[in-house]
C-alpha atoms as a PDB file:
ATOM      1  CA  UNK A   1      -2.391   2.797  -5.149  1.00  0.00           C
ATOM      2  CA  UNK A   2      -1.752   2.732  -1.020  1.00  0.00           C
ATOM      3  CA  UNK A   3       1.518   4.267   0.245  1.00  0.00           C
ATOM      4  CA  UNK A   4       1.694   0.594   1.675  1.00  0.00           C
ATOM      5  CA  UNK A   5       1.339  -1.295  -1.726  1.00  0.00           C
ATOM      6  CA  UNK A   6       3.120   1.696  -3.546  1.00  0.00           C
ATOM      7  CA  UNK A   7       6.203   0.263  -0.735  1.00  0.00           C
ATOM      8  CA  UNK A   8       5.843  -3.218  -0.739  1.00  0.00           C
ATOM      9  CA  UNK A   9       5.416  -2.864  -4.963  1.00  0.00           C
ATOM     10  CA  UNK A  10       8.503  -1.069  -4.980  1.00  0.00           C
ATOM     11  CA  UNK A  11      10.499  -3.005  -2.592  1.00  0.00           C
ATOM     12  CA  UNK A  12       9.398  -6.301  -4.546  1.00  0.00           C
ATOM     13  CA  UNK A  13      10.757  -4.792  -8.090  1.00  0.00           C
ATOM     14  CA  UNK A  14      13.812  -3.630  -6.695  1.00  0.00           C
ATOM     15  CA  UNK A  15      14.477  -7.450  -4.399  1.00  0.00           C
ATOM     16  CA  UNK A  16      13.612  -8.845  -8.156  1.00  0.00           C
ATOM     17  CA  UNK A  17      15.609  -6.340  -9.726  1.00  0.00           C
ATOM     18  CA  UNK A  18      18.956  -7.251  -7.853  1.00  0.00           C
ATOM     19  CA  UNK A  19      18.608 -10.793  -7.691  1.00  0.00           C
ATOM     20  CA  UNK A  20      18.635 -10.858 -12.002  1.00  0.00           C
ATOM     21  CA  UNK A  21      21.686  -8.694 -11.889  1.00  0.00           C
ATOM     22  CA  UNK A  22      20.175  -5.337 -13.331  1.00  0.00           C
ATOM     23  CA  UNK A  23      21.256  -1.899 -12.436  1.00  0.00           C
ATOM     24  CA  UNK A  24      18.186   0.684 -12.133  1.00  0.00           C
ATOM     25  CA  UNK A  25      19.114   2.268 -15.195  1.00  0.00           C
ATOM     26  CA  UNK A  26      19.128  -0.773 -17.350  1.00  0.00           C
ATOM     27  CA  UNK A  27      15.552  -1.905 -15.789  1.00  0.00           C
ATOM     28  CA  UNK A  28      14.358   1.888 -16.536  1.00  0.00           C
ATOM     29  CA  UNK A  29      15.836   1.804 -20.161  1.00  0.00           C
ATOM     30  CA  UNK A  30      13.631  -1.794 -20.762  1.00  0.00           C
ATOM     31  CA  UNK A  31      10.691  -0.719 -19.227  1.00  0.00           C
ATOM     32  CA  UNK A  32      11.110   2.427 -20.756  1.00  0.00           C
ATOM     33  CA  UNK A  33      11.102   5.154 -17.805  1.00  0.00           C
ATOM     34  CA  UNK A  34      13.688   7.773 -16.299  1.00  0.00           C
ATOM     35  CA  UNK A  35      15.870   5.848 -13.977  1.00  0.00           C
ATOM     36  CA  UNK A  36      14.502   8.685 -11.350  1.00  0.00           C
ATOM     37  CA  UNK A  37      10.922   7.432 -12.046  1.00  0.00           C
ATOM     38  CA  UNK A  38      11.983   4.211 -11.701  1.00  0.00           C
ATOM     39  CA  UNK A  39      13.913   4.872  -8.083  1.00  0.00           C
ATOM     40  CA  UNK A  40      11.050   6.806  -7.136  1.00  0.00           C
ATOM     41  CA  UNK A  41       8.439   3.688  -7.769  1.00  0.00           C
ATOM     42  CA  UNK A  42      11.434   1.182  -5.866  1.00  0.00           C
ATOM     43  CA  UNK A  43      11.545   3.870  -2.849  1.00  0.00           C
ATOM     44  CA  UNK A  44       7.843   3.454  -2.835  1.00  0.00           C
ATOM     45  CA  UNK A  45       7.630   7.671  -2.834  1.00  0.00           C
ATOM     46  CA  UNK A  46       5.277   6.888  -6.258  1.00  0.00           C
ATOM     47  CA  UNK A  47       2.902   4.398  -6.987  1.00  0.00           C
ATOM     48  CA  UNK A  48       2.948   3.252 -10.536  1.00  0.00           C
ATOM     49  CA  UNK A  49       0.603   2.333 -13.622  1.00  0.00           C
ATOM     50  CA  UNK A  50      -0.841  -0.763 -13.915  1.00  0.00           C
ATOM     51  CA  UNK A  51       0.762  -0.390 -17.475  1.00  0.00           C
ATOM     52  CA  UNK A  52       3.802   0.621 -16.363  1.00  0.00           C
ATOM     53  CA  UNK A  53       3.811  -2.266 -13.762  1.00  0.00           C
ATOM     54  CA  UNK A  54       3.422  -4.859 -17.052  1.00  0.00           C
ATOM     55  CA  UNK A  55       6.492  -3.276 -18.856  1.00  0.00           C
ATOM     56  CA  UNK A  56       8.341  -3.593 -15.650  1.00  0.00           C
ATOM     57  CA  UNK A  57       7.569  -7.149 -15.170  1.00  0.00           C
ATOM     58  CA  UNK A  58       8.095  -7.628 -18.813  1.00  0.00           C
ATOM     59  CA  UNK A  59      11.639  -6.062 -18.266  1.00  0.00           C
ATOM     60  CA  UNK A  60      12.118  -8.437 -15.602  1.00  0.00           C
ATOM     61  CA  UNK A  61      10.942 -11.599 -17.086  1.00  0.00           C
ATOM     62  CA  UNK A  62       8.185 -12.129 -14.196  1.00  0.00           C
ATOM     63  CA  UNK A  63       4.715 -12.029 -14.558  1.00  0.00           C
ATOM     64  CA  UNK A  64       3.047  -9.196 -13.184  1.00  0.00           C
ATOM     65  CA  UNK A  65       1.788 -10.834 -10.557  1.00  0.00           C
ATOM     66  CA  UNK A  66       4.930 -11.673  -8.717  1.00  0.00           C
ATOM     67  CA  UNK A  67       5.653  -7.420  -8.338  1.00  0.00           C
ATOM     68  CA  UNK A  68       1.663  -6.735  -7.539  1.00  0.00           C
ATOM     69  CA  UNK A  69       0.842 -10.025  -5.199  1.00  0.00           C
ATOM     70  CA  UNK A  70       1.571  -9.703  -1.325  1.00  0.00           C
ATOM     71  CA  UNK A  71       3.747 -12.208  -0.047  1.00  0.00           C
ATOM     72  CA  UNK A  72       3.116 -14.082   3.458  1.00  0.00           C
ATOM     73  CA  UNK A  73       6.214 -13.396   5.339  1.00  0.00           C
ATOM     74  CA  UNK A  74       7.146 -16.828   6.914  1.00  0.00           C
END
């Protein structure tokens, strides 16, 4: 994965992630990663698995392409 998809990947689960109410740690614990791994992947300073991406959007009740799909910004 990019640095720029890692970024925009990890900027779109964490935008998702605080508009259903979770903290980090409870995302990490349902998707079943260290809450570091997980701020890591949100800070866009590590790309993540396309396996790892599912359980996150899983975890977030999305489907996986609404964390992996680039967004026009209007």
């Amino acid at each position: 994965m990019a640095l720029q998809d890692a970024t925009r990947v990890g900027a779109t689960i964490r935008a998702i992630r605080t508009k259903s109410g979770l903290s980090g740690a409870d995302l990490a614990r349902q998707a079943g990663v260290a809450p570091s791994h997980l701020a890591n992947i949100e800070s866009g300073r590590r790309g993540c698995t396309l396996d790892l991406a599912r359980r996150i959007a899983r975890a977030l009740d999305v489907e996986l392409n609404a964390i992996t799909t680039e967004r026009d910004s209007d």
